[in-house]
C-alpha atoms as a PDB file:
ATOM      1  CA  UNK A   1      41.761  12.942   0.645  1.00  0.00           C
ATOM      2  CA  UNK A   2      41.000  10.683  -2.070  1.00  0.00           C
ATOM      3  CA  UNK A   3      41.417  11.799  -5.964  1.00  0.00           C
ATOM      4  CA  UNK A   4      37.325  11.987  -6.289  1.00  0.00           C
ATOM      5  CA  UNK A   5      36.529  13.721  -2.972  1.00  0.00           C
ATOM      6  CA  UNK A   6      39.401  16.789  -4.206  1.00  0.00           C
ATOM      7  CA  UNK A   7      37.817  16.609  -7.636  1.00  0.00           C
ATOM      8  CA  UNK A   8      34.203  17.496  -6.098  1.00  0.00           C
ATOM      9  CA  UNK A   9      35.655  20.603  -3.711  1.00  0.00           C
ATOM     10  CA  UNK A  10      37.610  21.801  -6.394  1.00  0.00           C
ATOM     11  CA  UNK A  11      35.090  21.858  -9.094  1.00  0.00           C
ATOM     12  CA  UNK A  12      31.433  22.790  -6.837  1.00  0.00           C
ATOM     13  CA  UNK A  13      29.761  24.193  -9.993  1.00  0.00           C
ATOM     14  CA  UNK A  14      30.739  21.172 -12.075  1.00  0.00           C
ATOM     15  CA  UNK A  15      29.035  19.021  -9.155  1.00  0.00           C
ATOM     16  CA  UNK A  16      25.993  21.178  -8.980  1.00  0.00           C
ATOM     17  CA  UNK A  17      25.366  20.782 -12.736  1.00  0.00           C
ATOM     18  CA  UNK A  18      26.242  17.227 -13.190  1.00  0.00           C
ATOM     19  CA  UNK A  19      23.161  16.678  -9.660  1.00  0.00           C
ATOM     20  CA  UNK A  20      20.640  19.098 -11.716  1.00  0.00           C
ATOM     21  CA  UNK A  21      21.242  16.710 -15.155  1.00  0.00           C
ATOM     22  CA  UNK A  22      20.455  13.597 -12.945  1.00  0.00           C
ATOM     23  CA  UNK A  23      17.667  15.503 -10.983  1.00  0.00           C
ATOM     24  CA  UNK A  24      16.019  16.812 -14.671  1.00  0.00           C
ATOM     25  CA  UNK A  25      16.456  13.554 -16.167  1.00  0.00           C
ATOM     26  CA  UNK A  26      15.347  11.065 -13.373  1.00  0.00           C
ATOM     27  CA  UNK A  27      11.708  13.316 -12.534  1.00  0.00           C
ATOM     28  CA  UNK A  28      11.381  13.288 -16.524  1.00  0.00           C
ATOM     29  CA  UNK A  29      11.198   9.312 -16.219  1.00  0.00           C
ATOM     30  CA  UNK A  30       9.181   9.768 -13.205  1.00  0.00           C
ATOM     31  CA  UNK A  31       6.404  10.842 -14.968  1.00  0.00           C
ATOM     32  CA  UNK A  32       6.177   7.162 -16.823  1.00  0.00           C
ATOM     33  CA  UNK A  33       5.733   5.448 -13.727  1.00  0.00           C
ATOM     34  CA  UNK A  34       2.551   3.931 -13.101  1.00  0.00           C
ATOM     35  CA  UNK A  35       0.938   2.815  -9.692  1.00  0.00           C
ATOM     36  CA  UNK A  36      -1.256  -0.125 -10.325  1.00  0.00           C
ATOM     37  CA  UNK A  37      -2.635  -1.113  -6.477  1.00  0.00           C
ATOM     38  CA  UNK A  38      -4.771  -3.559  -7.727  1.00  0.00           C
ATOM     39  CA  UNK A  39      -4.152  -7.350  -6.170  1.00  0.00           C
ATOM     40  CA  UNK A  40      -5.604  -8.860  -9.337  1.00  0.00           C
ATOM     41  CA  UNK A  41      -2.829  -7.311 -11.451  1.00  0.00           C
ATOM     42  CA  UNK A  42       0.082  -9.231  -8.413  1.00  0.00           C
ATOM     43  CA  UNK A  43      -1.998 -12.597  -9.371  1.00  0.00           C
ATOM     44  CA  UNK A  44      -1.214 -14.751 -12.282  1.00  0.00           C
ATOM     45  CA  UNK A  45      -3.776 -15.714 -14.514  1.00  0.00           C
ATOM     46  CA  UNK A  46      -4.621 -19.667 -13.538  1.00  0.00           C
ATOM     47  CA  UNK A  47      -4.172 -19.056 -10.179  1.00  0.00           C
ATOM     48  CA  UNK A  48      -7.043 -20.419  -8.240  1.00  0.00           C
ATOM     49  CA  UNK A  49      -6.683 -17.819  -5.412  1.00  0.00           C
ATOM     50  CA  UNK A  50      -6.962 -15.042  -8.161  1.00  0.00           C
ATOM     51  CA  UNK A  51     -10.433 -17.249  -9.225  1.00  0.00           C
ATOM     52  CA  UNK A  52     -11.474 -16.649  -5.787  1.00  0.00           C
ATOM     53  CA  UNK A  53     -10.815 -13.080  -5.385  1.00  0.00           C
ATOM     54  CA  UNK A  54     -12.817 -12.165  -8.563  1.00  0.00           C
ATOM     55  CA  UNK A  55     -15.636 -14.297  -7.322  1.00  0.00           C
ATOM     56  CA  UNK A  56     -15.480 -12.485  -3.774  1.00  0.00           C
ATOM     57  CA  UNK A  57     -15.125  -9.132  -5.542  1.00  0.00           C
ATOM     58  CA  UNK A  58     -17.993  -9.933  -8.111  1.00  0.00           C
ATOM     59  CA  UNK A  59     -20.051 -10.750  -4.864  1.00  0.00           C
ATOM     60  CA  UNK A  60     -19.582  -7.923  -3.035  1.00  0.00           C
ATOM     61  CA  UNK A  61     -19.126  -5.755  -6.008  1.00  0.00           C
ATOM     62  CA  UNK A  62     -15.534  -4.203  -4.459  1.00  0.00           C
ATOM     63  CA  UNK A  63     -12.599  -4.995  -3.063  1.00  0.00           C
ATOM     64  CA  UNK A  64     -12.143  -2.779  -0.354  1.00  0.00           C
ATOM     65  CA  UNK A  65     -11.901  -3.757   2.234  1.00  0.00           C
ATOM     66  CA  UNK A  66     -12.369  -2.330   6.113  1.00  0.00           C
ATOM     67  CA  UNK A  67     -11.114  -3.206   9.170  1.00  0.00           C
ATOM     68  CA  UNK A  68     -12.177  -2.994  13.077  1.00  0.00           C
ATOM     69  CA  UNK A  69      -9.853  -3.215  15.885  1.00  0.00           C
ATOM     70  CA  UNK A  70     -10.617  -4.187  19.465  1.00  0.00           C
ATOM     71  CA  UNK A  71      -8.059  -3.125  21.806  1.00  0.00           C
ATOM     72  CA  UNK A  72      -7.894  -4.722  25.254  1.00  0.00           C
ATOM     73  CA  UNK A  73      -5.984  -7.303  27.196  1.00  0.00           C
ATOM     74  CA  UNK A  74      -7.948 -10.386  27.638  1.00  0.00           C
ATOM     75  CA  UNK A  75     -10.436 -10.994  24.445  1.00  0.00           C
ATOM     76  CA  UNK A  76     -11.975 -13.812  26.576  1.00  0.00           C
ATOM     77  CA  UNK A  77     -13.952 -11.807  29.355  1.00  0.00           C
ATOM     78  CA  UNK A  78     -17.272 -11.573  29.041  1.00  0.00           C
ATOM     79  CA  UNK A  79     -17.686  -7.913  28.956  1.00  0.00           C
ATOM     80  CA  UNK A  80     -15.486  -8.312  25.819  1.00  0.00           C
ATOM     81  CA  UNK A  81     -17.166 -10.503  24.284  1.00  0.00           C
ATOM     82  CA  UNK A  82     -20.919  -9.303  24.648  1.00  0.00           C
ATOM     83  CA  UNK A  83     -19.213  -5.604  23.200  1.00  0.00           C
ATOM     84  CA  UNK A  84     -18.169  -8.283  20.060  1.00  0.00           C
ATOM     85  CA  UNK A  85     -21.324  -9.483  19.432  1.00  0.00           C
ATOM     86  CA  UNK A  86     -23.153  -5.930  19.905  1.00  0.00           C
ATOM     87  CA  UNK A  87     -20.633  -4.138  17.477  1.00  0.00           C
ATOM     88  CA  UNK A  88     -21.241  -7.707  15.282  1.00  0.00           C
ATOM     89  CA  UNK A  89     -25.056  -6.931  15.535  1.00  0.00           C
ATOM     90  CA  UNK A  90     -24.498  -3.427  14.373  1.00  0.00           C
ATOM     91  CA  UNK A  91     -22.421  -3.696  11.760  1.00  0.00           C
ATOM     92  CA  UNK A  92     -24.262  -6.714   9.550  1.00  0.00           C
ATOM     93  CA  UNK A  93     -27.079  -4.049   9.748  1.00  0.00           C
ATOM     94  CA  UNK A  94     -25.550  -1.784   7.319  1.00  0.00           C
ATOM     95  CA  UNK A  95     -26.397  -2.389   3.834  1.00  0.00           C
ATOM     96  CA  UNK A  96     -22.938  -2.697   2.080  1.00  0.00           C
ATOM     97  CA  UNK A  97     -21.448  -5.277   4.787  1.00  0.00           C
END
């Protein structure tokens, strides 16, 4: 057994204390971090593409975003398809799309 590992399982209490230092002092940093999920904030400044995602956000006045899914194997059928266009139909009828 190594000179560390002998150290640890002799002195458990020592351990235990020196964990619950780390533990206390890491979750007091914790509370400084600060989640910022905006994309503008990932974007520098004179980037064109951040130009264009104020201008889409400005337009439709947010940036979230939704998203549909279509599961099936062929896209291409016409049954498919005509279920596309309905749910297409449906959705440009609501106000906020």
């Amino acid at each position: 057994m190594h000179n560390w590992q002998r150290w640890i399982t002799e002195h458990p209490k020592s351990v235990l204390a020196l964990v619950l230092l780390l533990t206390a002092f890491f979750a007091s940093s914790a509370r400084q971090i600060r989640f910022e999920g905006s994309v503008d904030s990932l974007l520098p400044a004179d980037d064109p593409e951040k130009r264009y995602y104020q201008e889409a956000r400005r337009l439709f006045g947010s940036e979230e975003v939704g998203v549909l899914g279509l599961v099936t194997t062929d896209v291409y059928t016409p049954r498919v398809l005509e279920k596309i266009r309905r749910l297409t139909e449906e959705i440009s009828q609501i106000p906020e799309v």
